[in-house]
Protein backbone atom coordinates (compact mmCIF):
# COMPACT_ATOMS: atom_id res chain seq x y z
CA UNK A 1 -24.16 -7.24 -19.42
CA UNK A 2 -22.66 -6.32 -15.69
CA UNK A 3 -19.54 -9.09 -15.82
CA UNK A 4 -16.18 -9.31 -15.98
CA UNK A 5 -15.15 -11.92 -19.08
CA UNK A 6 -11.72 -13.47 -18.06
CA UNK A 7 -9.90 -15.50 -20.83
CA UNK A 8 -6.67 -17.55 -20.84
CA UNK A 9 -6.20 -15.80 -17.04
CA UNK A 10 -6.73 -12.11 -18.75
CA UNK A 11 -9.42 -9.65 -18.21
CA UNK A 12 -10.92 -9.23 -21.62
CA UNK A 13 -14.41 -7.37 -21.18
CA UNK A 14 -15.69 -5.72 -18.35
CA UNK A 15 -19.08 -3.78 -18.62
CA UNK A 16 -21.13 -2.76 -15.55
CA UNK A 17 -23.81 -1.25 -17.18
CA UNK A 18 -27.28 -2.80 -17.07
CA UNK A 19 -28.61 -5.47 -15.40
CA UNK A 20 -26.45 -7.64 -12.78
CA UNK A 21 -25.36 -11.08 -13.90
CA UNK A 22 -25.28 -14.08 -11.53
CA UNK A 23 -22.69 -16.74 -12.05
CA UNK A 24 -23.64 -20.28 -11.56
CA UNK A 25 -21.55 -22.84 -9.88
CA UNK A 26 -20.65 -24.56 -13.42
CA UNK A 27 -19.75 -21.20 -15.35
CA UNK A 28 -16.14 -20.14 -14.57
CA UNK A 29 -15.59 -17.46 -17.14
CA UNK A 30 -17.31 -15.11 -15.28
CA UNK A 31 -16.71 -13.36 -12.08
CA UNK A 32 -19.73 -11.86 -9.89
CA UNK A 33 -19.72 -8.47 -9.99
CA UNK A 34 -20.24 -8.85 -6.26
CA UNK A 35 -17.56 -10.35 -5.24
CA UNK A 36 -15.53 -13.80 -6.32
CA UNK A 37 -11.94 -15.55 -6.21
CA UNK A 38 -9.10 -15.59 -8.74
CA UNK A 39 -7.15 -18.59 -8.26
CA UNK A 40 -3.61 -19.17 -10.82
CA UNK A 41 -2.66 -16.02 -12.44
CA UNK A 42 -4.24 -12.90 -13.40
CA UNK A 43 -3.25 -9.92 -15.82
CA UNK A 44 -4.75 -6.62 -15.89
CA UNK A 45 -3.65 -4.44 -18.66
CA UNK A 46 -4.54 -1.28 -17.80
CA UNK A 47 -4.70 0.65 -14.07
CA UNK A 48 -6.67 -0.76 -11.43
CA UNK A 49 -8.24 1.01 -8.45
CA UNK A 50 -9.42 -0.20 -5.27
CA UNK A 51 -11.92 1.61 -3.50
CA UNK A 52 -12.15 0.48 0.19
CA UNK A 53 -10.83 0.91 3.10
CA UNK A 54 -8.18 -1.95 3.34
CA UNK A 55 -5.34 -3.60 0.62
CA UNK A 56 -4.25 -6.55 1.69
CA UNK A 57 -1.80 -9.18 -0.09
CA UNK A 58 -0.62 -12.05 0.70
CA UNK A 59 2.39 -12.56 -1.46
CA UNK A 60 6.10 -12.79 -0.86
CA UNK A 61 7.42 -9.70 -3.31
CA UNK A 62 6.15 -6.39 -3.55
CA UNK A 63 7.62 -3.78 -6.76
CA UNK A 64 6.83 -0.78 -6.81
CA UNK A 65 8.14 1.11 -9.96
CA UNK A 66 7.36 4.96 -9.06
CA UNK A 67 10.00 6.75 -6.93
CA UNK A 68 8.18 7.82 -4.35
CA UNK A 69 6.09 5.89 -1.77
CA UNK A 70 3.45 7.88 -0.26
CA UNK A 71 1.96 6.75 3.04
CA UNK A 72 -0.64 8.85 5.06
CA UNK A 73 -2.15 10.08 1.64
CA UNK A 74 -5.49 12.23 1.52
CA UNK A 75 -4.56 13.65 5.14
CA UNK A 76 -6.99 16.43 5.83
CA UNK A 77 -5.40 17.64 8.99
CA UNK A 78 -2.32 20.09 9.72
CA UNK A 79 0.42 17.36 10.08
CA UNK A 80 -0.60 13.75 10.64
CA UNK A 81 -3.71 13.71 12.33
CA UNK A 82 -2.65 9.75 14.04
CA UNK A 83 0.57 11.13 15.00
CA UNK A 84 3.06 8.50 14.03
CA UNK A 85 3.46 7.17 9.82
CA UNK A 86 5.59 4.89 8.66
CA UNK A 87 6.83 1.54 8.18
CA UNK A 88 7.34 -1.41 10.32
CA UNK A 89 9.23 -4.86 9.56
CA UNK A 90 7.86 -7.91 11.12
CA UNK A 91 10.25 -9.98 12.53
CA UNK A 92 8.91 -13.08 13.93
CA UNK A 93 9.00 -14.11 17.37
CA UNK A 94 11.77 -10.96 17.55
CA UNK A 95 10.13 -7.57 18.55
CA UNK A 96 9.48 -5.49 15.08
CA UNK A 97 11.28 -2.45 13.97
CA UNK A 98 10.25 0.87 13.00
CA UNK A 99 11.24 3.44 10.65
CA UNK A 100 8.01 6.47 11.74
CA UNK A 101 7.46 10.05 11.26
CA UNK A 102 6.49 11.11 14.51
CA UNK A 103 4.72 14.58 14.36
CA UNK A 104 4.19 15.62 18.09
CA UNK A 105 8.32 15.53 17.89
CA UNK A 106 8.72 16.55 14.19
CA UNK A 107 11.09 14.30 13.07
CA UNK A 108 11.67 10.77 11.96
CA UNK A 109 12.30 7.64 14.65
CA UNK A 110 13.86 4.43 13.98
CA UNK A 111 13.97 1.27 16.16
CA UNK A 112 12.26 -1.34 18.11
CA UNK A 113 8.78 -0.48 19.29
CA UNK A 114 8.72 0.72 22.45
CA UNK A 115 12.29 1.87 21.76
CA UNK A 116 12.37 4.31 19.20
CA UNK A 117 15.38 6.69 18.98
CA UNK A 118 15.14 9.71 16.87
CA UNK A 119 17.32 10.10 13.57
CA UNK A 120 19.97 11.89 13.46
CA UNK A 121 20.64 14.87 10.61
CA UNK A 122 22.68 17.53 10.06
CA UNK A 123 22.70 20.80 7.99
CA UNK A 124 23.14 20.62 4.47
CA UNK A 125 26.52 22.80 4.62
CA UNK A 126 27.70 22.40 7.92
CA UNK A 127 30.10 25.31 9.20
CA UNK A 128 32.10 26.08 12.24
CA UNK A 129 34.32 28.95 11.99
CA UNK A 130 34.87 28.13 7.80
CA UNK A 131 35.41 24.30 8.81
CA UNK A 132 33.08 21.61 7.99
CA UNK A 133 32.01 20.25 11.65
């Protein structure tokens, strides 16, 4: 069958198995197992997985349910192999801002590009003489 059956703007069959299936122009339940466009709105119940190299979306909110945000994931080297991950806010015409994980430094930066500064911590009990310092 090798389609993807879309009805009422929800995926409700997909089977890859067999031969491909080539949509024509006048047939829009069916999306080329290829490649095609979605336009209005699109529900998938169930995971979906993108195998490539890139994720890009252009949309104005972004919500992430899970705790944790991983970024650098399936690093095979001691560290990160690129040197800097992180994340940067685009601000226009105004020069962007960091928040990185620089590894030739081990520790986390924050600022302007160009113009990083590191972060500062402390130690989880701080002591001086008895005194927290």
């Amino acid at each position: 069958m090798n389609q993807i059956q879309i009805s009422q703007s929800q995926i409700t069959d997909l089977d890859l198995s067999g031969e491909y299936y080539n949509k024509t122009e006048s047939d829009n339940r069916f999306l080329n197992v290829t490649g095609d466009t979605i336009t209005g709105d699109l529900t998938i119940g169930g995971n979906l997985t993108v195998n490539g190299s890139q994720f890009i979306t252009n949309t104005e909110t972004v919500e992430i349910e899970d705790n944790l945000l991983v970024i650098n994931k399936n690093e095979v080297g001691s560290g990160v192999t690129n040197g800097l991950a992180g994340i940067e806010v685009e601000r226009g015409t105004a020069t962007n801002y960091q928040f990185l994980f620089d590894e030739s430094s081990d520790n986390f930066k924050v600022g302007q590009i160009e113009s990083l500064q590191a972060v500062a911590t402390r130690e989880d009990s701080p002591l001086n003489g008895g005194f927290a310092y």
